[in-house]
C-alpha atoms as a PDB file:
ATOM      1  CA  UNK A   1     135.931  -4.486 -33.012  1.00  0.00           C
ATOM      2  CA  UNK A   2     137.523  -4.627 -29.195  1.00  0.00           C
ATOM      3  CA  UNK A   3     135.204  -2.791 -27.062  1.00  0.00           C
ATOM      4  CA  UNK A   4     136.164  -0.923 -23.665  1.00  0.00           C
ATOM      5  CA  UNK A   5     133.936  -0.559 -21.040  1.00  0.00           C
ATOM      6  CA  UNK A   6     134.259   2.701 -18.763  1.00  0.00           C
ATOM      7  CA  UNK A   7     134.231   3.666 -14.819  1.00  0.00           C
ATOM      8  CA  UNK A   8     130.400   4.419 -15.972  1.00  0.00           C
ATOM      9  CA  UNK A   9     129.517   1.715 -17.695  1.00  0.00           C
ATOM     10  CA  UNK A  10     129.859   2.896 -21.105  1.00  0.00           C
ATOM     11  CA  UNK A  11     130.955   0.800 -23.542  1.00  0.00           C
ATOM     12  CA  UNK A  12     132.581   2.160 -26.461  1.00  0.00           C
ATOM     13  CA  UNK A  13     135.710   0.573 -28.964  1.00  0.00           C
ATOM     14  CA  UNK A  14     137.400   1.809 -32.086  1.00  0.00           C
ATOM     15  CA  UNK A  15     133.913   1.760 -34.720  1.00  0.00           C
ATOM     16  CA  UNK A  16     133.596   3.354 -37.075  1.00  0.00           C
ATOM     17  CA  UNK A  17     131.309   5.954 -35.645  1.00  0.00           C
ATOM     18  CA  UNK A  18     133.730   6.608 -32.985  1.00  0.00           C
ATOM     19  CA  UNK A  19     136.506   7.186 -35.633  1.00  0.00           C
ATOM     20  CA  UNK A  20     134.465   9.525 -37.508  1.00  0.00           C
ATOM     21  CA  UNK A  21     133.345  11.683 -34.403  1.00  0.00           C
ATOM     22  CA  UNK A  22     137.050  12.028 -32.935  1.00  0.00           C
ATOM     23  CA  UNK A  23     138.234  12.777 -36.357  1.00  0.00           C
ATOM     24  CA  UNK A  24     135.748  15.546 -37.010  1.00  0.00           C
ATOM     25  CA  UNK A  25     136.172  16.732 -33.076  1.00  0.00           C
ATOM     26  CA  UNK A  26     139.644  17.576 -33.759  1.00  0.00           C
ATOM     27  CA  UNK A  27     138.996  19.071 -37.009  1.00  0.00           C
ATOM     28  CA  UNK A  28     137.010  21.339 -35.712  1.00  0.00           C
ATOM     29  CA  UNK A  29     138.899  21.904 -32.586  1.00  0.00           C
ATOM     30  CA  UNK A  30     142.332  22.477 -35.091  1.00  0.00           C
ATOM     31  CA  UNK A  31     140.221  24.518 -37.257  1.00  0.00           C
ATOM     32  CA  UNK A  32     139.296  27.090 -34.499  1.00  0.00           C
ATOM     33  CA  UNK A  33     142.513  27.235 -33.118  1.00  0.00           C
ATOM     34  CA  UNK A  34     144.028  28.700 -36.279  1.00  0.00           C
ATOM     35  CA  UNK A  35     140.918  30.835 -36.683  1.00  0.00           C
ATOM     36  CA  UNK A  36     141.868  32.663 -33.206  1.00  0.00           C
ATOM     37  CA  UNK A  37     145.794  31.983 -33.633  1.00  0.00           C
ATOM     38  CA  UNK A  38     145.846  33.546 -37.118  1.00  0.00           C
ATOM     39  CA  UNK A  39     144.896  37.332 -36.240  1.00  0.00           C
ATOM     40  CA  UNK A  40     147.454  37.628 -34.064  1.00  0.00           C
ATOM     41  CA  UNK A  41     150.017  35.512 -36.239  1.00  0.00           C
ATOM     42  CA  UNK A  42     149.581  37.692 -38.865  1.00  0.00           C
ATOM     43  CA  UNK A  43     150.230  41.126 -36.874  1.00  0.00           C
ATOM     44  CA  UNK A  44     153.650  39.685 -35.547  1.00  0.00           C
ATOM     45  CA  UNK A  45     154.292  38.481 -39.383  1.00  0.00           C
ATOM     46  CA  UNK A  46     153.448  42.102 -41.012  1.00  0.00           C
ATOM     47  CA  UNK A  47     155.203  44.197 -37.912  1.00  0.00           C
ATOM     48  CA  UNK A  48     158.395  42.075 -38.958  1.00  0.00           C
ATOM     49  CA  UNK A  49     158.020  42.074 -42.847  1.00  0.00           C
ATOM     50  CA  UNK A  50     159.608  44.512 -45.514  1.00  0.00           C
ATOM     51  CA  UNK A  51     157.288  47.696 -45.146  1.00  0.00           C
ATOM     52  CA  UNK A  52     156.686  47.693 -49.066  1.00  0.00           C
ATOM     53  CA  UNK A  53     155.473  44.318 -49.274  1.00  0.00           C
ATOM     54  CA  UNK A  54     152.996  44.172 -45.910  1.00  0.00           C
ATOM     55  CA  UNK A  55     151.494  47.523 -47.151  1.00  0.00           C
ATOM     56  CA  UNK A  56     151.225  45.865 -50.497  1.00  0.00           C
ATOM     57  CA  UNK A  57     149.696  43.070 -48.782  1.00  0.00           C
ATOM     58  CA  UNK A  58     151.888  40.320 -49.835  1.00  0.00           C
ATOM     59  CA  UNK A  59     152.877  39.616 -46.397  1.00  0.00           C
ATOM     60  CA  UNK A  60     149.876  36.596 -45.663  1.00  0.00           C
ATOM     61  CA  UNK A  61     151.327  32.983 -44.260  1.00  0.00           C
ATOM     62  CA  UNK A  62     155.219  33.775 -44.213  1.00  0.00           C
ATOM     63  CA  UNK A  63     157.328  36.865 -43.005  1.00  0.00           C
ATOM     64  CA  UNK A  64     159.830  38.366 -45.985  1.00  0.00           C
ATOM     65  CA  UNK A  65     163.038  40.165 -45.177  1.00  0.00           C
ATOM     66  CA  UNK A  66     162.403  40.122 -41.460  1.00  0.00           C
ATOM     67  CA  UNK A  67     164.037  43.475 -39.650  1.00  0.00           C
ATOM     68  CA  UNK A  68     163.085  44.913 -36.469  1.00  0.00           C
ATOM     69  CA  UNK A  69     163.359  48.562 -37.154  1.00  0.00           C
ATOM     70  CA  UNK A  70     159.536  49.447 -37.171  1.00  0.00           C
ATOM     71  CA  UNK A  71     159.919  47.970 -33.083  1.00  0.00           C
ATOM     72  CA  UNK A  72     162.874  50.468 -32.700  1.00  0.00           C
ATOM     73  CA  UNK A  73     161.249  53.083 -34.138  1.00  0.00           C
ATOM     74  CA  UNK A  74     157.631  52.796 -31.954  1.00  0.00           C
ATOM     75  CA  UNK A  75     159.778  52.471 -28.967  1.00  0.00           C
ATOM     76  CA  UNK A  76     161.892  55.699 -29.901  1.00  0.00           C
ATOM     77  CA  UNK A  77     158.885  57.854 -29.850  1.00  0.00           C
ATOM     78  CA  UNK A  78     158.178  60.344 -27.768  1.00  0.00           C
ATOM     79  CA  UNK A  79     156.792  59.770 -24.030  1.00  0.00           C
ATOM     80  CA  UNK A  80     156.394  56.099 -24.975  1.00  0.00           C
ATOM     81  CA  UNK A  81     158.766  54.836 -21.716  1.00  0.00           C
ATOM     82  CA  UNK A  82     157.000  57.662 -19.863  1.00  0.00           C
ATOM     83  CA  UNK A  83     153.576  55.765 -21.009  1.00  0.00           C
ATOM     84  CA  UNK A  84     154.564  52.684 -20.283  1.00  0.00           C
ATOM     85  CA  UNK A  85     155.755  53.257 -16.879  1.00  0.00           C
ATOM     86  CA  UNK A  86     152.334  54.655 -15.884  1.00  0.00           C
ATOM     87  CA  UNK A  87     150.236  52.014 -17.643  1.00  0.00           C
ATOM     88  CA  UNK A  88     152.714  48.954 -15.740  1.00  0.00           C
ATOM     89  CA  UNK A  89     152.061  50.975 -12.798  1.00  0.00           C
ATOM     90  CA  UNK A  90     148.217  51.096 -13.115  1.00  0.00           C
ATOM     91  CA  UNK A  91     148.260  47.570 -13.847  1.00  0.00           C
ATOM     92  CA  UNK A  92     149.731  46.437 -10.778  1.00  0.00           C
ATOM     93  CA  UNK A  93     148.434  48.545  -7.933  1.00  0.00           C
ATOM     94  CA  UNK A  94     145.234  48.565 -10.114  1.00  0.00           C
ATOM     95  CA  UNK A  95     145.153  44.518  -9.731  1.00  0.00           C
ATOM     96  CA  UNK A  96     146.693  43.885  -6.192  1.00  0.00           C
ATOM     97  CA  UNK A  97     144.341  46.564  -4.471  1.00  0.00           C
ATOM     98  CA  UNK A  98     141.126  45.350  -5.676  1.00  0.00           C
ATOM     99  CA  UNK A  99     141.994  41.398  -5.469  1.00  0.00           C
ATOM    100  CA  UNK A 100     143.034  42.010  -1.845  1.00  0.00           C
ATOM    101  CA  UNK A 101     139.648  43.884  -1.214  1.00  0.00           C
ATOM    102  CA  UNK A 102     137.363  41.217  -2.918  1.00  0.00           C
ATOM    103  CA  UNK A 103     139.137  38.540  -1.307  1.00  0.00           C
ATOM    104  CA  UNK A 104     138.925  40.167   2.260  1.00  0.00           C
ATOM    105  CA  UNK A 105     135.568  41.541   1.755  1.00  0.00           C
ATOM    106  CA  UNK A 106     134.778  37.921   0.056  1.00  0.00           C
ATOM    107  CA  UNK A 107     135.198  36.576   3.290  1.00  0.00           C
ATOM    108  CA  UNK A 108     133.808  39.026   4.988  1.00  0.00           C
ATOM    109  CA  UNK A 109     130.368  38.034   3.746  1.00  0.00           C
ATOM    110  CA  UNK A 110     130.532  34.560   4.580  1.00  0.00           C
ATOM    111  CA  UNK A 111     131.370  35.407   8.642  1.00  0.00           C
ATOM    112  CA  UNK A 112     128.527  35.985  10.778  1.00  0.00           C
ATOM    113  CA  UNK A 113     128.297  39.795  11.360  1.00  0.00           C
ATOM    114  CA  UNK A 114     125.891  42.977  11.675  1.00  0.00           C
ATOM    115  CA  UNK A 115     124.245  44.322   9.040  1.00  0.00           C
ATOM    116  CA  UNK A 116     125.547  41.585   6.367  1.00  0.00           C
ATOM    117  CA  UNK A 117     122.424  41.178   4.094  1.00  0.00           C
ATOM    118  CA  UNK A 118     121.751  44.985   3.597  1.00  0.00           C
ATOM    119  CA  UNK A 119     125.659  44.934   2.436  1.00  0.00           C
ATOM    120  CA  UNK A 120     126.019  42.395   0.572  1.00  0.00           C
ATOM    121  CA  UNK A 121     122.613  43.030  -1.144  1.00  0.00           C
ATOM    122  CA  UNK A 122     123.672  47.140  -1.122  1.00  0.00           C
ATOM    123  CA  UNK A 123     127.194  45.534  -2.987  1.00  0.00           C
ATOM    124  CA  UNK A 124     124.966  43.312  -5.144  1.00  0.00           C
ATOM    125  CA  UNK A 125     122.819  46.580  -6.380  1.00  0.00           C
ATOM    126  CA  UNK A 126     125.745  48.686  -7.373  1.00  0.00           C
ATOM    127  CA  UNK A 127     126.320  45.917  -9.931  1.00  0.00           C
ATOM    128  CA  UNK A 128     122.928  46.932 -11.653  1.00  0.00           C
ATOM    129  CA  UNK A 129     122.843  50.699 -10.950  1.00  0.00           C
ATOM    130  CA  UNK A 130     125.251  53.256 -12.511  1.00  0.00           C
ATOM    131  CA  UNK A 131     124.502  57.626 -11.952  1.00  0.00           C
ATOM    132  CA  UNK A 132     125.963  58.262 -15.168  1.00  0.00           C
ATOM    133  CA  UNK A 133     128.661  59.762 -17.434  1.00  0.00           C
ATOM    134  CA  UNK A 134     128.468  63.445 -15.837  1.00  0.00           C
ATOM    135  CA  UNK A 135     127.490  62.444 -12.008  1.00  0.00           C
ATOM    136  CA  UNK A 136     130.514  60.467 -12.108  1.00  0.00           C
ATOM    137  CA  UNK A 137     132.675  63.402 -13.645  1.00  0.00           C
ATOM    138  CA  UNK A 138     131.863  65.678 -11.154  1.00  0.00           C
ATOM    139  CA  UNK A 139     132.542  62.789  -8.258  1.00  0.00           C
ATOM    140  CA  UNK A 140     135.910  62.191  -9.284  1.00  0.00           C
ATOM    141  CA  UNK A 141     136.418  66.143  -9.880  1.00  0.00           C
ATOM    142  CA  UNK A 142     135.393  66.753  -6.037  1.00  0.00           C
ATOM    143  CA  UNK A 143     137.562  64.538  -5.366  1.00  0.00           C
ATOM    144  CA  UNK A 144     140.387  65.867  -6.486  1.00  0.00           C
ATOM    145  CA  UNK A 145     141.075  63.121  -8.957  1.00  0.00           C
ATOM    146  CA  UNK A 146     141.198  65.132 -12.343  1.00  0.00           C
ATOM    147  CA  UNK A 147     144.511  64.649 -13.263  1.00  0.00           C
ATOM    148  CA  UNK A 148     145.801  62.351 -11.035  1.00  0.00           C
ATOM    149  CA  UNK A 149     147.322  59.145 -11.293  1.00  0.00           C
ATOM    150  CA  UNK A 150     145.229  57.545  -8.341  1.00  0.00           C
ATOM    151  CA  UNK A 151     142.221  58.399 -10.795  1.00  0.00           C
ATOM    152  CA  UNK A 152     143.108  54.707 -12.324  1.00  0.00           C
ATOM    153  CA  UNK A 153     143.479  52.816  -8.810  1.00  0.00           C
ATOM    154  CA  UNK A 154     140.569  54.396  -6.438  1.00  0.00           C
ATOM    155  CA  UNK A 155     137.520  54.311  -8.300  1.00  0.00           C
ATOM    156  CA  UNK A 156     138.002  50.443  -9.447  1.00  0.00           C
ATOM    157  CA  UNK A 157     138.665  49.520  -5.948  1.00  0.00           C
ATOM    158  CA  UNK A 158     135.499  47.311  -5.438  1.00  0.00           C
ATOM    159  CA  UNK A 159     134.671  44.913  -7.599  1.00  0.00           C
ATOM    160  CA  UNK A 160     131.505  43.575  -6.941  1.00  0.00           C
ATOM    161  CA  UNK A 161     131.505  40.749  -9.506  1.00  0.00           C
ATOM    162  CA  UNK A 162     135.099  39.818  -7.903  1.00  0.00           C
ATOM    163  CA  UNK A 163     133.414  40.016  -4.474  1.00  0.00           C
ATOM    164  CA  UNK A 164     130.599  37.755  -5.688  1.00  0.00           C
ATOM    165  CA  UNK A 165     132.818  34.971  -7.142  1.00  0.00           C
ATOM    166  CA  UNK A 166     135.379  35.023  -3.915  1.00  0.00           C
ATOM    167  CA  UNK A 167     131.963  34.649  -2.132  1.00  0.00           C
ATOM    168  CA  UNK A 168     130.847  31.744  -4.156  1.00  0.00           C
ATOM    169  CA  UNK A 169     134.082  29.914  -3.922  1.00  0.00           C
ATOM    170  CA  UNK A 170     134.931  30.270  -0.296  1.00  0.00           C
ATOM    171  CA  UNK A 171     131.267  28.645   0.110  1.00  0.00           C
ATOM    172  CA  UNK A 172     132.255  25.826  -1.955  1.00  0.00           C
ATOM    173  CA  UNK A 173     134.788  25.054   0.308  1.00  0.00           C
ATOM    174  CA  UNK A 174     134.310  22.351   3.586  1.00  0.00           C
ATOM    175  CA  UNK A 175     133.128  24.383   6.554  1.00  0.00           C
ATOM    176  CA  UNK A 176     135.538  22.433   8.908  1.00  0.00           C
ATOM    177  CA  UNK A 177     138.832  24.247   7.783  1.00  0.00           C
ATOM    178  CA  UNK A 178     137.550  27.234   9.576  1.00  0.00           C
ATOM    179  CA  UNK A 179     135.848  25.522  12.320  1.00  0.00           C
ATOM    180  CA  UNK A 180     139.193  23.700  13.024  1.00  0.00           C
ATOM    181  CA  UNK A 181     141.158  26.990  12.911  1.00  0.00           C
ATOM    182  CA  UNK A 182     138.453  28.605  15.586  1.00  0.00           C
ATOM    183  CA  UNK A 183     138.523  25.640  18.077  1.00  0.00           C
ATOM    184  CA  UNK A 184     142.838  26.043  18.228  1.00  0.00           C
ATOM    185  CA  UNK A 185     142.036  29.857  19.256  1.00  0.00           C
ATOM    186  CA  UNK A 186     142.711  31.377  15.583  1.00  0.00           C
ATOM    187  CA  UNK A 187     140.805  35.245  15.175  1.00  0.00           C
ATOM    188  CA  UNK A 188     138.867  36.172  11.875  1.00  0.00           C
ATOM    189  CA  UNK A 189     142.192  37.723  10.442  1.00  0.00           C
ATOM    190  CA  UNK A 190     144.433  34.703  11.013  1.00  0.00           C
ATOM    191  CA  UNK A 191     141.755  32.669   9.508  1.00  0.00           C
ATOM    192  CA  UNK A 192     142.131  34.648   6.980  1.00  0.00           C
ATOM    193  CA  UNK A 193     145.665  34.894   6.196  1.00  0.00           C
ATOM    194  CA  UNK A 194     146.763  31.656   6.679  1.00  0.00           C
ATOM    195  CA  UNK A 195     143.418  29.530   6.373  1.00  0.00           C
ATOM    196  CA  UNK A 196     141.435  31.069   3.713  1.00  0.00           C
ATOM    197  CA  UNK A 197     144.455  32.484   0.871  1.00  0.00           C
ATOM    198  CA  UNK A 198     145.755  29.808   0.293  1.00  0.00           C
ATOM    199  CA  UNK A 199     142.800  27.561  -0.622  1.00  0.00           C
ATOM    200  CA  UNK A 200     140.993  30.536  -3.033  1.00  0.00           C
ATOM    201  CA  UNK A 201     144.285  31.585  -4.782  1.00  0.00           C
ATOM    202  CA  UNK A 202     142.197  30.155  -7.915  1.00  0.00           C
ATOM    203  CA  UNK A 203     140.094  32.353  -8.011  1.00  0.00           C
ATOM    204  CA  UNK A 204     142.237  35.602  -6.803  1.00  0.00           C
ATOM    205  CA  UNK A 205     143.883  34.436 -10.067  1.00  0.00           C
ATOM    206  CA  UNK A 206     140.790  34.219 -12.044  1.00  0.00           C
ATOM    207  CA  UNK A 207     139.938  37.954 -10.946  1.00  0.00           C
ATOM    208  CA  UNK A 208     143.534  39.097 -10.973  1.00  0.00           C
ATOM    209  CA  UNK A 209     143.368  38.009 -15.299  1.00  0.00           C
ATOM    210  CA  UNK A 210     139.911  40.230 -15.332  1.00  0.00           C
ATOM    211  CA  UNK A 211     141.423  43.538 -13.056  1.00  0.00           C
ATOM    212  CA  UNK A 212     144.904  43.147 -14.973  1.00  0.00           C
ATOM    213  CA  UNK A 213     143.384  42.873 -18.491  1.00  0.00           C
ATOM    214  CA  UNK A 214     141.030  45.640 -17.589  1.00  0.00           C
ATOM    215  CA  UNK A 215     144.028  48.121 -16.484  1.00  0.00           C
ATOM    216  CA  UNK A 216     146.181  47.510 -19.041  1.00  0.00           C
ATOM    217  CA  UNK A 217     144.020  47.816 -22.192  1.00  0.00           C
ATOM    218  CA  UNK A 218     142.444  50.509 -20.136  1.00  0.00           C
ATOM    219  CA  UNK A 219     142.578  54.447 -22.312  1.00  0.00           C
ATOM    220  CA  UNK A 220     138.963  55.805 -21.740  1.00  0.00           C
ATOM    221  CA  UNK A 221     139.371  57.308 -18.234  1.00  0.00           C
ATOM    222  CA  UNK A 222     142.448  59.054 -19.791  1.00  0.00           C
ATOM    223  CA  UNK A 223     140.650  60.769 -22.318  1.00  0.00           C
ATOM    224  CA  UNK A 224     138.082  61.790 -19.747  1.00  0.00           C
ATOM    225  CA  UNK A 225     140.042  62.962 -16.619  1.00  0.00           C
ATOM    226  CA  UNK A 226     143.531  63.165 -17.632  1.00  0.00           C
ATOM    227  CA  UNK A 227     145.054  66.087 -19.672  1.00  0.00           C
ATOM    228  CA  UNK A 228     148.546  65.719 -17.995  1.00  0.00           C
ATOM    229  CA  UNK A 229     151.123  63.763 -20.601  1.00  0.00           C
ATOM    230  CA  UNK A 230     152.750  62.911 -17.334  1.00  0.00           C
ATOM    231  CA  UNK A 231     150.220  60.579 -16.583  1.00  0.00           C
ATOM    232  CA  UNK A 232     149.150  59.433 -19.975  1.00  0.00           C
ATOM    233  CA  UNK A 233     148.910  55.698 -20.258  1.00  0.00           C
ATOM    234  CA  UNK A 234     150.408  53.624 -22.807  1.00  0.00           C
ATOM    235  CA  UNK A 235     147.051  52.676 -24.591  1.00  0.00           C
ATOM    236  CA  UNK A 236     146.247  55.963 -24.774  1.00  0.00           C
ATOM    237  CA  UNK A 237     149.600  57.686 -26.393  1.00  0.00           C
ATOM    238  CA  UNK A 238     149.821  54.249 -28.552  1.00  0.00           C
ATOM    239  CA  UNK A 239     146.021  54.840 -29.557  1.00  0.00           C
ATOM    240  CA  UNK A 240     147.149  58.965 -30.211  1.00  0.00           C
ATOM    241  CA  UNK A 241     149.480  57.563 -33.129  1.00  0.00           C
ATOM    242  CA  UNK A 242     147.425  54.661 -34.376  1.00  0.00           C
ATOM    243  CA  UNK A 243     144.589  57.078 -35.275  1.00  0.00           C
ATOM    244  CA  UNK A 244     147.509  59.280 -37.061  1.00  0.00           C
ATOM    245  CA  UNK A 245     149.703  56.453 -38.396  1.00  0.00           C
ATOM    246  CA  UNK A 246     149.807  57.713 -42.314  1.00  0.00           C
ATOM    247  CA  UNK A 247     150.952  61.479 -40.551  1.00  0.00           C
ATOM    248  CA  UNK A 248     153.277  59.605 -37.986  1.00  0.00           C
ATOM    249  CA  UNK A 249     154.663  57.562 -41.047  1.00  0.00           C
ATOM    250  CA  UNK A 250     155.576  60.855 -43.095  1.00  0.00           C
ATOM    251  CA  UNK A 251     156.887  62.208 -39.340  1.00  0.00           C
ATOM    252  CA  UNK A 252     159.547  59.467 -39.304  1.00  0.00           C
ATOM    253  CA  UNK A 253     160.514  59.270 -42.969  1.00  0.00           C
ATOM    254  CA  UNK A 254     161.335  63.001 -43.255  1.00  0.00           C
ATOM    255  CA  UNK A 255     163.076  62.371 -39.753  1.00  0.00           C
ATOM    256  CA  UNK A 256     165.292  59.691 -40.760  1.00  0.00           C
ATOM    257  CA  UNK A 257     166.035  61.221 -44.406  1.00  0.00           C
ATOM    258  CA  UNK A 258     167.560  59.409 -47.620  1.00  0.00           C
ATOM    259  CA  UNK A 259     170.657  57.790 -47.413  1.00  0.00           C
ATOM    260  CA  UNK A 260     172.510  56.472 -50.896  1.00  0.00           C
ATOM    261  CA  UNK A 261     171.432  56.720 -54.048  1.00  0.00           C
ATOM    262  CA  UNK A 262     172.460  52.810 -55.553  1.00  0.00           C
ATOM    263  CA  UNK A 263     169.523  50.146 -56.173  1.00  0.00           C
ATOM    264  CA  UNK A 264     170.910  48.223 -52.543  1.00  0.00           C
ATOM    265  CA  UNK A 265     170.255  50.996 -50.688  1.00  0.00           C
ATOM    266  CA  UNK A 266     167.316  51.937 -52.348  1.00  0.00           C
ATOM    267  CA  UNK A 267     165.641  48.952 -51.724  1.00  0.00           C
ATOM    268  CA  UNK A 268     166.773  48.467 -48.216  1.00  0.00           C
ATOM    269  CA  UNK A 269     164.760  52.062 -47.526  1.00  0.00           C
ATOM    270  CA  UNK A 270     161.729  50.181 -49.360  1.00  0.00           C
ATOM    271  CA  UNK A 271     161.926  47.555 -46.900  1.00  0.00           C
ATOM    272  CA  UNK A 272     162.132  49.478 -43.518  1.00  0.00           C
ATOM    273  CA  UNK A 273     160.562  52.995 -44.540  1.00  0.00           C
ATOM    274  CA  UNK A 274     157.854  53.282 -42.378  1.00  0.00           C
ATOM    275  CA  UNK A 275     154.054  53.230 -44.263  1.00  0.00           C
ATOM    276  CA  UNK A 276     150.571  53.778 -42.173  1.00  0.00           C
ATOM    277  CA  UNK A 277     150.284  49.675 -42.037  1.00  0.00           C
ATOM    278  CA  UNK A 278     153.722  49.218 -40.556  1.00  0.00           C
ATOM    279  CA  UNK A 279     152.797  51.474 -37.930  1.00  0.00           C
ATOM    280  CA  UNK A 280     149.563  49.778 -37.258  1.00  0.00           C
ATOM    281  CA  UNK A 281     150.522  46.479 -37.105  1.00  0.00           C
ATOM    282  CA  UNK A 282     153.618  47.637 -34.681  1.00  0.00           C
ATOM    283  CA  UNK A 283     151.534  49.662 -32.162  1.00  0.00           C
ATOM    284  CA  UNK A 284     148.676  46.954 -32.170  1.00  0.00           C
ATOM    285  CA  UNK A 285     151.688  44.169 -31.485  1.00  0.00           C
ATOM    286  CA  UNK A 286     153.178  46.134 -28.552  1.00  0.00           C
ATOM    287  CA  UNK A 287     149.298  47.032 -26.970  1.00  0.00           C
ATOM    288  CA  UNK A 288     148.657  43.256 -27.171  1.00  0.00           C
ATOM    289  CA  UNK A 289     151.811  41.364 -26.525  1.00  0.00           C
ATOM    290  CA  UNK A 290     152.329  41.830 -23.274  1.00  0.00           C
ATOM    291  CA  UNK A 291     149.069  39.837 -22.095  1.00  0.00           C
ATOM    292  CA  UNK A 292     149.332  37.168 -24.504  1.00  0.00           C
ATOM    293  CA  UNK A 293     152.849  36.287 -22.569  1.00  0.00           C
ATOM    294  CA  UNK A 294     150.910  36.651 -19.217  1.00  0.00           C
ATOM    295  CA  UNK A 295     147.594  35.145 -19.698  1.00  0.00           C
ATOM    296  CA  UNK A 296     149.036  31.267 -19.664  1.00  0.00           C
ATOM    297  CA  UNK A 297     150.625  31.275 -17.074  1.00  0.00           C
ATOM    298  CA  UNK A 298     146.887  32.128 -15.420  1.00  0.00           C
ATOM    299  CA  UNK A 299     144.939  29.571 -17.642  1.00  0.00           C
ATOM    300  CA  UNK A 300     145.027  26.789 -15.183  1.00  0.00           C
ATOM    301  CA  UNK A 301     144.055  28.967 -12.286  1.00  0.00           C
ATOM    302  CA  UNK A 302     141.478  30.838 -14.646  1.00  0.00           C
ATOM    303  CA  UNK A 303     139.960  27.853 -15.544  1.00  0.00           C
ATOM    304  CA  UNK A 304     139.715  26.310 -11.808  1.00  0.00           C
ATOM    305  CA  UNK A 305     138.578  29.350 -10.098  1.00  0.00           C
ATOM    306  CA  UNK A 306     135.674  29.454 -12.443  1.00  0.00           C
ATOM    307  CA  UNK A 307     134.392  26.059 -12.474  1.00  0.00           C
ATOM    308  CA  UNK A 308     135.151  25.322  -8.360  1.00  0.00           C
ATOM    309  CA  UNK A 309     133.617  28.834  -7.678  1.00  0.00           C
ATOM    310  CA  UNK A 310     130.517  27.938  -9.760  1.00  0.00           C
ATOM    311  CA  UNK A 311     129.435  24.843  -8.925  1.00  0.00           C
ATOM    312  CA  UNK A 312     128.495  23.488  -5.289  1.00  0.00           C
ATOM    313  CA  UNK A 313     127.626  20.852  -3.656  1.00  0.00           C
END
């Protein structure tokens, strides 16, 4: 057999050992790819498929009489573009804010400057220490918050894990970009700005995936402070209807009534009348799709931020 030697010194070549081990690697790696693909696979499948068969649940590798009226229908109903504006609204002033405070106050606690152990270590602390369900009812209700769409942006402002991992990584990095940047005249700020954001955007991404992810799945603080459907978020309304999908489905099959009486038409209503697992598999497809198309894009910054931001030396 030809043997390779690496940069190490390892030597290794195409044995049969080798073989074996690379062979069962990627059966294993192929194997729990389609475990984790699959779930969502078979939403998108089902949400597409003839209503009568996915309900049936004959709907399993391979979508049958794809339509898209159970999509048309979800996003006909009503105060769903209403929802949807407030949840895409929490999602991004609910990310920007806090990344911009973790990264600045990130920095912060790397600078020289009074009274930085007893913050950091008071920042630290709030990590591990929590007043409670009610105590935290009545702060936000003092505050003016109850029903109020700044209720989702103000009290996830600081982030101390965020604060901790811009932290980590910004002490990763070599101390002479900043010592370079003082000697030309350059203030904390404009170290900042045009020093320091550009070398951690890896991990502003990494915490941007966690504060994004967060907001969007986000429906608890509406059921607790919110009674407004002006500012009910799209988790929440979708999560309304998901716990009353057999009602919704009789809702929208007395709405749309019975047209035709022939066997063609008949069995076109079969396909697209709307059942309890139509509607389920629609509203979980529309909660989850949206980060599935974001969260690549991320993946190489997720993955950097963590591992620079982690390790030093």
């Amino acid at each position: 057999m030809d043997e390779k030697v690496s940069k190490s010194g390892f030597r290794y070549g195409l044995t049969f050992g080798n073989i074996s081990y690379q062979v069962i690697c990627n059966f294993i790696l192929i194997a729990f790819t389609i475990i984790c693909i699959y779930p969502f696979y078979y939403l998108i499948i089902n949400s597409i498929s003839a209503n009568n068969l996915s309900a049936r649940g004959d709907i399993i590798f391979w979508p049958r009489e794809i339509h898209f009226t159970n999509y048309l229908t979800i996003f006909n109903l009503r105060g769903l573009a209403r929802a949807a504006f407030v949840s895409a609204s929490r999602t991004f002033l609910g990310t920007l804010i806090p990344v911009a405070v973790s990264a600045y106050m990130g920095y912060m606690f790397t600078k020289p400057m009074w009274g930085r152990k007893f913050w950091y270590r008071f920042v630290v602390a709030s990590m591990y220490f929590h007043a409670g369900l009610i105590p935290f009812f009545l702060t936000i209700m003092n505050l003016g918050l109850l029903n109020n769409f700044w209720v989702y942006i103000i009290p996830g402002i600081m982030q101390p894990f965020s604060i901790l991992l811009v932290k980590t990584f910004i002490e990763s990095t070599p101390d002479s970009l900043q010592e370079a940047a003082e000697i030309d005249g350059a203030g904390t700020f404009k170290i900042f700005f045009y020093i320091m954001l550009p070398i951690i955007k890896p991990i502003l991404a990494t915490i941007a995936i966690f504060a994004a992810v967060g907001q969007w799945n986000a429906f608890m603080d509406t059921v607790l402070y919110i009674t407004n459907e002006e500012f009910f978020t799209l988790q929440f309304v979708l999560h309304r209807y998901l716990s009353q999908a057999g009602v919704l489905a009789r809702m929208i099959q007395q709405g749309g009534g019975v047209g035709g009486v022939d066997v063609g038409a008949m069995a076109i209503q079969a396909a697209t009348q709307q059942t309890t697992t139509s509607v389920r598999m629609t509203i979980t497809v529309v909660v989850t799709l949206p980060v599935l198309m974001i969260y690549p894009f991320f993946q190489k910054y997720f993955t950097q931020g963590i591992m620079i931001g982690a390790v030093k030396g």
